[in-house]
C-alpha atoms as a PDB file:
ATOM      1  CA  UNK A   1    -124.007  64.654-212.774  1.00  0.00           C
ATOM      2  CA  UNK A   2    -125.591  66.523-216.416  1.00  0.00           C
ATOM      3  CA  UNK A   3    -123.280  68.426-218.139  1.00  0.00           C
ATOM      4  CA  UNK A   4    -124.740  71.717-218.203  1.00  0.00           C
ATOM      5  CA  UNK A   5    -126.574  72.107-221.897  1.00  0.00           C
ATOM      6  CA  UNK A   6    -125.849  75.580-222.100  1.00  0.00           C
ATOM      7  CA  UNK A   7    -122.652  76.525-223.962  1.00  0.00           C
ATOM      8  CA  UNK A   8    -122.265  79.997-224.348  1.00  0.00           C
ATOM      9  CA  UNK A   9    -118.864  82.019-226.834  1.00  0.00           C
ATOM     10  CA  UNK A  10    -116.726  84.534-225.923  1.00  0.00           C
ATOM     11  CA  UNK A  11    -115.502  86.564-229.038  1.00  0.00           C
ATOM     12  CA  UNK A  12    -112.293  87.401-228.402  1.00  0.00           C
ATOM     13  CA  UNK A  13    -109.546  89.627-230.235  1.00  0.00           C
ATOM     14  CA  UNK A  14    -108.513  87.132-233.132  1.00  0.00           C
ATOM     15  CA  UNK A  15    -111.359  85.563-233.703  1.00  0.00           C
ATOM     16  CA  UNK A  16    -114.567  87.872-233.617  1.00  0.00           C
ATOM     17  CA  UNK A  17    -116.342  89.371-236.603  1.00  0.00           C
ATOM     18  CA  UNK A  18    -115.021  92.909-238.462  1.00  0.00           C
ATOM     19  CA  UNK A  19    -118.135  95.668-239.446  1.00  0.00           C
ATOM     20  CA  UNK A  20    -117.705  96.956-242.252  1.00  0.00           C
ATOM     21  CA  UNK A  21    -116.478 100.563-240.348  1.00  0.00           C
ATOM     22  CA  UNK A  22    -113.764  98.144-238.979  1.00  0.00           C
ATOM     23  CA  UNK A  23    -112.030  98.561-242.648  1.00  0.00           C
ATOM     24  CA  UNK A  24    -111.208 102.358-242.049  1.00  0.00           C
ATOM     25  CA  UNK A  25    -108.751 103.856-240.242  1.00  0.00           C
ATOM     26  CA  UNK A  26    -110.387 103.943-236.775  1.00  0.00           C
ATOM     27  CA  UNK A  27    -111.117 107.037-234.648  1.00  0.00           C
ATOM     28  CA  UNK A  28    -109.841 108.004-231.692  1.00  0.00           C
ATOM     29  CA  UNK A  29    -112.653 106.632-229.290  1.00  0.00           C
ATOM     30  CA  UNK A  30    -112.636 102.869-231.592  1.00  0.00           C
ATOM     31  CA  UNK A  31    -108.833 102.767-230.778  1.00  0.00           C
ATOM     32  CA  UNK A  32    -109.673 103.223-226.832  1.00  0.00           C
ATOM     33  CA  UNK A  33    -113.026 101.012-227.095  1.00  0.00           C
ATOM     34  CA  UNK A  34    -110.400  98.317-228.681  1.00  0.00           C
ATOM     35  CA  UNK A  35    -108.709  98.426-225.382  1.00  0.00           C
ATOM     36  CA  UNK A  36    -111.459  98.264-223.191  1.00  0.00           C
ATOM     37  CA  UNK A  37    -112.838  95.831-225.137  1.00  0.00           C
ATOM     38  CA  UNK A  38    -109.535  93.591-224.745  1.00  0.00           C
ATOM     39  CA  UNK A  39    -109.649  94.374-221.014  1.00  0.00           C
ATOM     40  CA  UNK A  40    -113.180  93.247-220.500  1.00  0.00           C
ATOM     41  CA  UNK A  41    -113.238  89.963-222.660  1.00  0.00           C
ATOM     42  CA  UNK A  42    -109.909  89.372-220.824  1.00  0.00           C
ATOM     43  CA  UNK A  43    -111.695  89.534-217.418  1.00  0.00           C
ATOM     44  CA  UNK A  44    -114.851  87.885-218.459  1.00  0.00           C
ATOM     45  CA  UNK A  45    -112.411  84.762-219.612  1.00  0.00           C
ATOM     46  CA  UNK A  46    -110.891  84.923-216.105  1.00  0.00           C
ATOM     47  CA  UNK A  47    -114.631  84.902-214.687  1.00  0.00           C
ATOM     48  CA  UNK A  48    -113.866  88.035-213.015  1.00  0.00           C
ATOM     49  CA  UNK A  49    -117.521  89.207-214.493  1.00  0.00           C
ATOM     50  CA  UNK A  50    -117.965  92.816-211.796  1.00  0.00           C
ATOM     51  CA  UNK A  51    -114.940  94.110-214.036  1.00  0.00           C
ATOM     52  CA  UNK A  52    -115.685  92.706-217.282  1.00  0.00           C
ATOM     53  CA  UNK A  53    -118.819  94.499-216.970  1.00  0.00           C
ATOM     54  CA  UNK A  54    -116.955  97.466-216.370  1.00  0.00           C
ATOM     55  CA  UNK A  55    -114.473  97.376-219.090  1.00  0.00           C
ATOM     56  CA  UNK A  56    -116.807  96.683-221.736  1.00  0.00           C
ATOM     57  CA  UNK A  57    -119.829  99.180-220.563  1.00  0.00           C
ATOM     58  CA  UNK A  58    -116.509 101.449-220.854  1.00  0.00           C
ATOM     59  CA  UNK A  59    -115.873  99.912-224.602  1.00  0.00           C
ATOM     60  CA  UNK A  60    -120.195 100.082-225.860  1.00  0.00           C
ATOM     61  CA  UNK A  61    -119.620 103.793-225.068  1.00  0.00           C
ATOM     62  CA  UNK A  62    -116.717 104.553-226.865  1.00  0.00           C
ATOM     63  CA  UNK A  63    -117.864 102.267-229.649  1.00  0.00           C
ATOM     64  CA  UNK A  64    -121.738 100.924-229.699  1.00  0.00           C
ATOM     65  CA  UNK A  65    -121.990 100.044-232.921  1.00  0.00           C
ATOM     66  CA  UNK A  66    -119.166  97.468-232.590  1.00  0.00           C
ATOM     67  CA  UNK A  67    -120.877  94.177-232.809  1.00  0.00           C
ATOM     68  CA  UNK A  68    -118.541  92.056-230.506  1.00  0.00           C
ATOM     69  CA  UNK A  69    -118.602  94.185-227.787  1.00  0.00           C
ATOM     70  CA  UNK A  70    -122.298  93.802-227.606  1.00  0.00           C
ATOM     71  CA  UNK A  71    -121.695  90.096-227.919  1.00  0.00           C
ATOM     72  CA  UNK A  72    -119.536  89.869-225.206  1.00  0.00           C
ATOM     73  CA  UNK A  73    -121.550  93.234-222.631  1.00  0.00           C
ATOM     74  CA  UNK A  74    -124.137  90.601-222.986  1.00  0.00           C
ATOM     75  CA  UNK A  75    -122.019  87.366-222.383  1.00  0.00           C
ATOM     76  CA  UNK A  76    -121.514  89.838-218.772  1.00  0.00           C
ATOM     77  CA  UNK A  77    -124.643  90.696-218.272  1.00  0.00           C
ATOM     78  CA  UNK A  78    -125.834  86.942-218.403  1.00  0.00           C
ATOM     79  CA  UNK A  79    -122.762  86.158-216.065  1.00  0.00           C
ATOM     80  CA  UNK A  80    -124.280  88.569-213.782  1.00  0.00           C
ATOM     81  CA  UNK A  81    -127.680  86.813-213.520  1.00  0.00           C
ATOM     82  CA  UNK A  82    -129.459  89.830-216.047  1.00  0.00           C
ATOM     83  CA  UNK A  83    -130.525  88.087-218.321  1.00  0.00           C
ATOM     84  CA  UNK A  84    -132.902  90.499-219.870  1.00  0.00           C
ATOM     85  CA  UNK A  85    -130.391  92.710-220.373  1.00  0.00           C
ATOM     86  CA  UNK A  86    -127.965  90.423-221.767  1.00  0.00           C
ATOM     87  CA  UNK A  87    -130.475  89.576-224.397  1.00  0.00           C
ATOM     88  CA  UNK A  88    -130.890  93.180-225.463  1.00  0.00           C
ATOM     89  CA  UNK A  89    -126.908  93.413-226.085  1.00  0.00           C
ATOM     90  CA  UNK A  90    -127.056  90.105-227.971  1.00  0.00           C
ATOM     91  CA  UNK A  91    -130.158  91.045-230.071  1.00  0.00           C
ATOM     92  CA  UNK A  92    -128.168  94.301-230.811  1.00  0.00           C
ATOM     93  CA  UNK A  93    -124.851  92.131-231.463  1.00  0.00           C
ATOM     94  CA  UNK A  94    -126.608  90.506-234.059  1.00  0.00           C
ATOM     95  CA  UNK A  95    -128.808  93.759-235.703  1.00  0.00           C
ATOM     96  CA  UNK A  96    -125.287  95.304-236.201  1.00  0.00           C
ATOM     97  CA  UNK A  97    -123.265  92.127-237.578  1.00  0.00           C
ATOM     98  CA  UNK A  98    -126.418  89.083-239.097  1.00  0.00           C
ATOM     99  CA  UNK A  99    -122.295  87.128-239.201  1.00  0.00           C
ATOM    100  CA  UNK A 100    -121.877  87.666-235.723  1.00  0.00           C
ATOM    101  CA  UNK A 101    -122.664  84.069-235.270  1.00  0.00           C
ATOM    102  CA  UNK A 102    -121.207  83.582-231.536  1.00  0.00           C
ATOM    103  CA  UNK A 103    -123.961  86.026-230.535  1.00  0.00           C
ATOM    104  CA  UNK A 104    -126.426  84.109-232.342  1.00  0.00           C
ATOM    105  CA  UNK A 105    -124.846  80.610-230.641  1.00  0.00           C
ATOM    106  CA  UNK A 106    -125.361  82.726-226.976  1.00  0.00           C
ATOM    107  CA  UNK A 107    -128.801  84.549-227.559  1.00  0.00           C
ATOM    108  CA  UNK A 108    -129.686  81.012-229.007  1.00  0.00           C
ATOM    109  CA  UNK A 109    -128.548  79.247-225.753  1.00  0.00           C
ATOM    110  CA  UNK A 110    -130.012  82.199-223.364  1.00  0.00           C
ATOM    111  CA  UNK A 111    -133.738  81.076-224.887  1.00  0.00           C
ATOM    112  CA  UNK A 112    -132.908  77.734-224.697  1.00  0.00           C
ATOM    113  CA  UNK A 113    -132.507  78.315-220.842  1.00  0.00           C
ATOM    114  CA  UNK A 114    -135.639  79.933-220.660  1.00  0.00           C
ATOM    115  CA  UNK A 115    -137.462  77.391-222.478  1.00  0.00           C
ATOM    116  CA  UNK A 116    -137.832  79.140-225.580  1.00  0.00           C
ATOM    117  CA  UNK A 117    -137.013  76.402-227.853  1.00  0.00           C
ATOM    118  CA  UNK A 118    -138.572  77.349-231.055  1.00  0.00           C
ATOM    119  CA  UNK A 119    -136.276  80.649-230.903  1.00  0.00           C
ATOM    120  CA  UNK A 120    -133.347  78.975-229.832  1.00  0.00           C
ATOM    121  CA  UNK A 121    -133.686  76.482-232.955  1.00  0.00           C
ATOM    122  CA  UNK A 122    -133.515  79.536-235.312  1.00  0.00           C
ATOM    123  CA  UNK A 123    -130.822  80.855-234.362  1.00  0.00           C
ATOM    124  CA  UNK A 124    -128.593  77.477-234.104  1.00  0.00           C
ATOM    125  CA  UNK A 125    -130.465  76.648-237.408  1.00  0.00           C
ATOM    126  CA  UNK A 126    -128.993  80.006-239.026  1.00  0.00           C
ATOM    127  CA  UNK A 127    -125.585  79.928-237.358  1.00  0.00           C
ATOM    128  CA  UNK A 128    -125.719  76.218-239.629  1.00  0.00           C
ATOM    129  CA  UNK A 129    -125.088  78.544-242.535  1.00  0.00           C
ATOM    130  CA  UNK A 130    -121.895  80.153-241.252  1.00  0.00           C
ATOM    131  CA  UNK A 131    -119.196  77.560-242.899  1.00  0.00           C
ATOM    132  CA  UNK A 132    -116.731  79.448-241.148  1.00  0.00           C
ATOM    133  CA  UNK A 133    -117.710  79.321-237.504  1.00  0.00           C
ATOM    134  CA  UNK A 134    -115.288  77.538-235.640  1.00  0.00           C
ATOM    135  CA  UNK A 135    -116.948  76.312-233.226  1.00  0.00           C
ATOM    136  CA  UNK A 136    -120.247  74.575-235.008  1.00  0.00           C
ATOM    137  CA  UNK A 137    -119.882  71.234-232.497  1.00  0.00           C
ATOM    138  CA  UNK A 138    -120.957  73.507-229.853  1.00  0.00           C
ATOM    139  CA  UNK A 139    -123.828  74.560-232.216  1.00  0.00           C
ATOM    140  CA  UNK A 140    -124.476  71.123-232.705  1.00  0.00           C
ATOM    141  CA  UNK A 141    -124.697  69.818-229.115  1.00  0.00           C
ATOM    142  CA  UNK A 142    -127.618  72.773-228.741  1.00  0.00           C
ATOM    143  CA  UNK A 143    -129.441  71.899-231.387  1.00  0.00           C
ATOM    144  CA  UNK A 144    -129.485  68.085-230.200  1.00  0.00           C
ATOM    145  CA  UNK A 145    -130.510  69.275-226.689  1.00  0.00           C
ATOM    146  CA  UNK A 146    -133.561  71.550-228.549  1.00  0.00           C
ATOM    147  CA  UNK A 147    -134.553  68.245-230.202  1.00  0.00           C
ATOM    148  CA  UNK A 148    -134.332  66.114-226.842  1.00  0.00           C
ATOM    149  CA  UNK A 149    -136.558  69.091-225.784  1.00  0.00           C
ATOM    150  CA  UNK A 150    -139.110  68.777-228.146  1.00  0.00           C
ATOM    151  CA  UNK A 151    -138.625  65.179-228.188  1.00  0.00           C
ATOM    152  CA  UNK A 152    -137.085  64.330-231.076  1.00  0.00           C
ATOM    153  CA  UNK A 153    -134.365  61.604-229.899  1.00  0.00           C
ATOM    154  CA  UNK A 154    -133.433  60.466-233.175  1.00  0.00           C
ATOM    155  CA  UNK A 155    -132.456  64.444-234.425  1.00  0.00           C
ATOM    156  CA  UNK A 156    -130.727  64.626-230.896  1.00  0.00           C
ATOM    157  CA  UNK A 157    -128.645  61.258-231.974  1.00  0.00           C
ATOM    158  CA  UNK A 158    -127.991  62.948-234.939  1.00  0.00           C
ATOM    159  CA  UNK A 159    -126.642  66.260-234.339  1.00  0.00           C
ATOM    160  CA  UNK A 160    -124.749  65.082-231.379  1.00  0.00           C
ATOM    161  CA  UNK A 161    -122.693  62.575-234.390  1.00  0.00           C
ATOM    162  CA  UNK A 162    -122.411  65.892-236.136  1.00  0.00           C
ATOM    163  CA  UNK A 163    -121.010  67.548-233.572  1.00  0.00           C
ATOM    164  CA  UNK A 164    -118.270  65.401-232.787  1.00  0.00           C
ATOM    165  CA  UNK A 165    -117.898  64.634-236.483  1.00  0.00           C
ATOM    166  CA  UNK A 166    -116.739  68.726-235.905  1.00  0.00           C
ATOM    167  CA  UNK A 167    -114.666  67.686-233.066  1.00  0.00           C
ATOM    168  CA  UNK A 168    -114.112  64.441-232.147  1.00  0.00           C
ATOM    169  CA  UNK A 169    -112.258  64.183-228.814  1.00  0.00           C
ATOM    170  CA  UNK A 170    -115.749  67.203-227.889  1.00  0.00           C
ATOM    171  CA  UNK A 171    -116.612  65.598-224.237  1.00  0.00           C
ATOM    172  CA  UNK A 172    -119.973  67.308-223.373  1.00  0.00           C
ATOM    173  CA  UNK A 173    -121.448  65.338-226.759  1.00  0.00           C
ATOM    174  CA  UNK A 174    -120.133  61.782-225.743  1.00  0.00           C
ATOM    175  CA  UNK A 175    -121.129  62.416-222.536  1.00  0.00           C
ATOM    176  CA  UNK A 176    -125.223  63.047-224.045  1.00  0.00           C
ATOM    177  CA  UNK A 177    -124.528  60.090-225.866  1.00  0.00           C
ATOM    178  CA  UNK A 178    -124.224  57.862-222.696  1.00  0.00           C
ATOM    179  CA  UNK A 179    -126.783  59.487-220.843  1.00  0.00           C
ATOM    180  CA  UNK A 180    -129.209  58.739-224.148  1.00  0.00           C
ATOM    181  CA  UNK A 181    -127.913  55.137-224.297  1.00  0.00           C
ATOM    182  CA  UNK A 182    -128.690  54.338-220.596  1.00  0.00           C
ATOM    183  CA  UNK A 183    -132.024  55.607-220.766  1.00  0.00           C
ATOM    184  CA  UNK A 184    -132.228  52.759-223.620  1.00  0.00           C
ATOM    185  CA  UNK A 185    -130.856  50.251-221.631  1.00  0.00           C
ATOM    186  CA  UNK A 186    -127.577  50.010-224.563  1.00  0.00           C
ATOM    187  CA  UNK A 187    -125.179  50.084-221.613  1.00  0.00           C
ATOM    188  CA  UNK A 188    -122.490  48.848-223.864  1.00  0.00           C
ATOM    189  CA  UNK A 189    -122.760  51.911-226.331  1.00  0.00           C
ATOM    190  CA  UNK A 190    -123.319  53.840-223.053  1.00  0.00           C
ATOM    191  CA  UNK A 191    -119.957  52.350-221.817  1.00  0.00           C
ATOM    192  CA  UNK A 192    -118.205  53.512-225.277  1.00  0.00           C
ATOM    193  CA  UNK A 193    -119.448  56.885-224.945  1.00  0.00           C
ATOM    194  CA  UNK A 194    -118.572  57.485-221.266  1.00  0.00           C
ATOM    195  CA  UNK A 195    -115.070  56.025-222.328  1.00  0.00           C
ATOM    196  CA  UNK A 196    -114.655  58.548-224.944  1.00  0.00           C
ATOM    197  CA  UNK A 197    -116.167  61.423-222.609  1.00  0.00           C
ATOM    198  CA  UNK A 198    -113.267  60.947-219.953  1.00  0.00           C
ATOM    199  CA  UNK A 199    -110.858  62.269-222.645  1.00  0.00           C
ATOM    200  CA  UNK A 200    -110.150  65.584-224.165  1.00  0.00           C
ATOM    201  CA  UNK A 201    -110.721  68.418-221.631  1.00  0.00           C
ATOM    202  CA  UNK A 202    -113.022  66.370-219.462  1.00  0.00           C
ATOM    203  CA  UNK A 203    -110.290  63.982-218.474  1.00  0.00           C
ATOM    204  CA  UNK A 204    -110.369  65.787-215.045  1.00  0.00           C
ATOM    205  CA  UNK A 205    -114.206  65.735-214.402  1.00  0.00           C
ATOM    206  CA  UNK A 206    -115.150  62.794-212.283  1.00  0.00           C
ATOM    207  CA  UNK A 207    -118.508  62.653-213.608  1.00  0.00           C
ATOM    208  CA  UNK A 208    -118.049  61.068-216.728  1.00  0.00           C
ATOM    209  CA  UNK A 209    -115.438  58.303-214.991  1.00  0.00           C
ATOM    210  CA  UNK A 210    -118.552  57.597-212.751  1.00  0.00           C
ATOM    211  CA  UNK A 211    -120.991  56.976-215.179  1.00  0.00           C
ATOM    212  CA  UNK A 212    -118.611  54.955-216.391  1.00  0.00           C
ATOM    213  CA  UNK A 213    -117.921  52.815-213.790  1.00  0.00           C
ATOM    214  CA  UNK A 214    -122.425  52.553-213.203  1.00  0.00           C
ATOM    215  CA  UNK A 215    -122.143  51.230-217.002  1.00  0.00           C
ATOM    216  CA  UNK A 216    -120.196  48.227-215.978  1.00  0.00           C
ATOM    217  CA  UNK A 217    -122.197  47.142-213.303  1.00  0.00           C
ATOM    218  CA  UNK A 218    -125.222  47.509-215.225  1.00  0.00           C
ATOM    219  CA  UNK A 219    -123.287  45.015-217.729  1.00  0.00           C
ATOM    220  CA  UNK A 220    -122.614  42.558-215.176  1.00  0.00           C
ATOM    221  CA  UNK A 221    -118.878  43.145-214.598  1.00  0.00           C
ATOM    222  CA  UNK A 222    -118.436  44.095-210.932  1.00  0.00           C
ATOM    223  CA  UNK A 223    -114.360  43.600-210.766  1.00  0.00           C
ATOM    224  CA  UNK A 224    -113.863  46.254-213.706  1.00  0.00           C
ATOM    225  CA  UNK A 225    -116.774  48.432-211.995  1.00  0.00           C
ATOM    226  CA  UNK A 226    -115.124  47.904-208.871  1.00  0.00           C
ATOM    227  CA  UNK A 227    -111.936  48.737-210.237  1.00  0.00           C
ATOM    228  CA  UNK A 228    -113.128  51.869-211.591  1.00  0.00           C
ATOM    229  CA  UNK A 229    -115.038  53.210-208.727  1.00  0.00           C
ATOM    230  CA  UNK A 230    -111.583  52.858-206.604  1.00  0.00           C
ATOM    231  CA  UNK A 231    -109.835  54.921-209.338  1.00  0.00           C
ATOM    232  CA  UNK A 232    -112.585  57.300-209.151  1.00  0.00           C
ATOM    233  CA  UNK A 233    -112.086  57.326-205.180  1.00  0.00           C
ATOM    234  CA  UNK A 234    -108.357  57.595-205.038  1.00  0.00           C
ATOM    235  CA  UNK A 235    -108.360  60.675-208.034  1.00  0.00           C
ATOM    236  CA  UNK A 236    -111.096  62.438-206.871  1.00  0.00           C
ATOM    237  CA  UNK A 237    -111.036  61.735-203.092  1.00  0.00           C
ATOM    238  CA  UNK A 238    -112.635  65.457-202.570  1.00  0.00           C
ATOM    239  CA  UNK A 239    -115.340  65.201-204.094  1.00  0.00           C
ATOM    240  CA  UNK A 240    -118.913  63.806-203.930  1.00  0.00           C
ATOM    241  CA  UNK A 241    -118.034  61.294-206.893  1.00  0.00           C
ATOM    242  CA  UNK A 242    -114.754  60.167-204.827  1.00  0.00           C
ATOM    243  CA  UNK A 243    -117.759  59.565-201.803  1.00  0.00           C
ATOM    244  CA  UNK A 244    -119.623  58.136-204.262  1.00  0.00           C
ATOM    245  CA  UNK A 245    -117.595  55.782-205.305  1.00  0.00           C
ATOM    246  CA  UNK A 246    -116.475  54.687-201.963  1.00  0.00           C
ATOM    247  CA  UNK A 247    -120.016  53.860-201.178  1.00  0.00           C
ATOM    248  CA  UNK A 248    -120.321  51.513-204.453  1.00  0.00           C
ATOM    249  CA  UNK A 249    -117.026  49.657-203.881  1.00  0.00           C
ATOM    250  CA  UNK A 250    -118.673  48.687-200.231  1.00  0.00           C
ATOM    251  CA  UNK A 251    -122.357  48.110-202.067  1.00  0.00           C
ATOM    252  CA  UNK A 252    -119.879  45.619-204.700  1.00  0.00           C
ATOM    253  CA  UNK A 253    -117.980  43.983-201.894  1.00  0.00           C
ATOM    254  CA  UNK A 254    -120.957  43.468-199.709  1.00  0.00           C
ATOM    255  CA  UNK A 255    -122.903  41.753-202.679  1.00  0.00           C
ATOM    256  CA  UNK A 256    -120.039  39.770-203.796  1.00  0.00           C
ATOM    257  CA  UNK A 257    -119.695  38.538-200.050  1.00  0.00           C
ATOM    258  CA  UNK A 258    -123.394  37.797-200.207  1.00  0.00           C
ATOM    259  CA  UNK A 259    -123.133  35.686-203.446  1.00  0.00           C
ATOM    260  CA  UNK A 260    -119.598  33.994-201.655  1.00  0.00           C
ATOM    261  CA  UNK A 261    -122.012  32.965-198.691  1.00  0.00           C
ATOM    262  CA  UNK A 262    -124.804  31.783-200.730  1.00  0.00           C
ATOM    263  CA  UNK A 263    -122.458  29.413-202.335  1.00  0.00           C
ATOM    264  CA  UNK A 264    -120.659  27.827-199.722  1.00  0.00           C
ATOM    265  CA  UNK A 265    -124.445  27.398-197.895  1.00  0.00           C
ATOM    266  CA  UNK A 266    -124.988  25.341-200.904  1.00  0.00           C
ATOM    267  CA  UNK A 267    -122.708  23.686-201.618  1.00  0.00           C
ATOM    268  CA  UNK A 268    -122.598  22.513-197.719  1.00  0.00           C
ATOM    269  CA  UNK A 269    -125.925  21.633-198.057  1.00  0.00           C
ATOM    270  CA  UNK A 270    -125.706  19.744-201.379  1.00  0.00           C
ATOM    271  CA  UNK A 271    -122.570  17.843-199.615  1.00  0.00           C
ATOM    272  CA  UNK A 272    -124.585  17.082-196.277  1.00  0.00           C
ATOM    273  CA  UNK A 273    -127.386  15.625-198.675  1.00  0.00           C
ATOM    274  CA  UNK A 274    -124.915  13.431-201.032  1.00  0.00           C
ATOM    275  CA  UNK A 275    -123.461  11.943-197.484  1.00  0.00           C
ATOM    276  CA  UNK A 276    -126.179  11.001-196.180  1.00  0.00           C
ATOM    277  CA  UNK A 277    -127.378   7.117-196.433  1.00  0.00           C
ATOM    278  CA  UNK A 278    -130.822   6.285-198.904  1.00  0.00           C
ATOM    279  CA  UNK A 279    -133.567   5.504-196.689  1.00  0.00           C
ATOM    280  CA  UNK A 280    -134.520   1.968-199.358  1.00  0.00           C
END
């Protein structure tokens, strides 16, 4: 299983971008937009997107020249499969505030999806020049899936380093890193990066303990792989990974019975063969 490439921000209340109206006293309708706008991100955090959209429609048109709500209208919209429309609130995000940069990181990642690389590469290449964005690893990780795009695998290598040089315990990038390392046959860098990818807030996603577990057998050690995949079955037993892994332990046990069998037929027959008398 891929983790999915696209990582999109919320802006919420503490950490989004200030306009420059921000710094008066603000009206009446900013004051109830502020609510609205708290209501809505709070909903679209709790995926419940049919309200956020509601909330923060309710917030543009108190307020639409407040870049975050824009940001985060859009971050609905896309939630809601319109992604046209969540593009035109992110464009606007970022035509009110050029700092808003978690609207450039989203309308960066919403071209990405649609295969609009070149786009998506300036706007992750001008969010770069935010040194206070807090969440550049993310930025990172999308730039090194635009250069695996446009098949640049030694950029991809690099920004994913950079990103968890940002973060280092940031799953989703150690988790590239072993996919990137099979496909090169370096199963024991593979190996290191799954390791490091079943920590920090993946710990609970079997994916990364199953590739895992595929990286020893590809180095030859079944009893750790086998070990694994029953860890894998007995944590996860619900899901397709815990089915999975079920299916490899019998694949391991079967072949190890196979080699077991091969060896005692030969070693029978070398014993038949020393017992028996030289023809001279």
């Amino acid at each position: 299983m891929k983790i999915k490439a696209l990582f999109l921000t919320v802006a919420v209340l503490f950490v989004s971008s200030c306009s420059s109206s921000k710094l008066k006293e603000p009206t009446p309708n900013e004051k109830k937009a502020e609510v609205y706008y708290g209501q809505g991100t709070t909903e679209l955090v709790n995926k419940n997107y049919p309200q956020a959209l509601i909330y923060l429609t309710q917030a543009k048109e108190l307020d639409p020249k407040d870049s975050k709500i824009r940001n985060n209208l859009g971050m609905a919209y896309y939630f809601r499969n319109q992604h046209e429309l969540a593009e035109k609130e992110m464009k606007s995000a970022i035509d009110l505030d050029a700092k808003n940069s978690d609207a450039r990181v989203n309308l960066g990642a919403l071209y990405m999806e649609k295969n609009r690389f070149k786009e998506a590469r300036v706007q992750f290449e001008k969010v770069l020049e935010d040194l206070t964005f807090q969440a550049q690893y993310r930025n990172y990780y999308n730039l090194a899936i635009v250069s695996l795009k446009e098949g640049d695998r030694r950029e991809a290598f690099e920004f994913l380093a950079k990103s968890i040089k940002e973060k280092d315990n940031y799953c989703p990038a150690y988790f590239k890193q072993g996919e990137l390392y099979n496909e090169e046959y370096r199963f024991k860098q593979a190996l290191d990066a799954f390791k490091e990818a079943t920590k920090g807030t993946c710990v609970s996603d079997p994916s990364a303990h199953y590739q895992q577990a595929l990286a020893l057998v590809n180095l030859n050690r079944p009893l750790e792989a086998k070990r694994k995949f029953q860890e894998i079955f007995e944590k996860f037993p619900t899901t397709r990974f815990g089915a999975m892994a079920s299916a490899q332990i019998k694949k391991l046990s079967n072949s190890n019975d196979e080699q077991q069998s091969t060896r005692a037929t030969q070693t029978e027959v070398i014993k038949s063969q020393s017992g028996e008398t030289p023809n001279f």
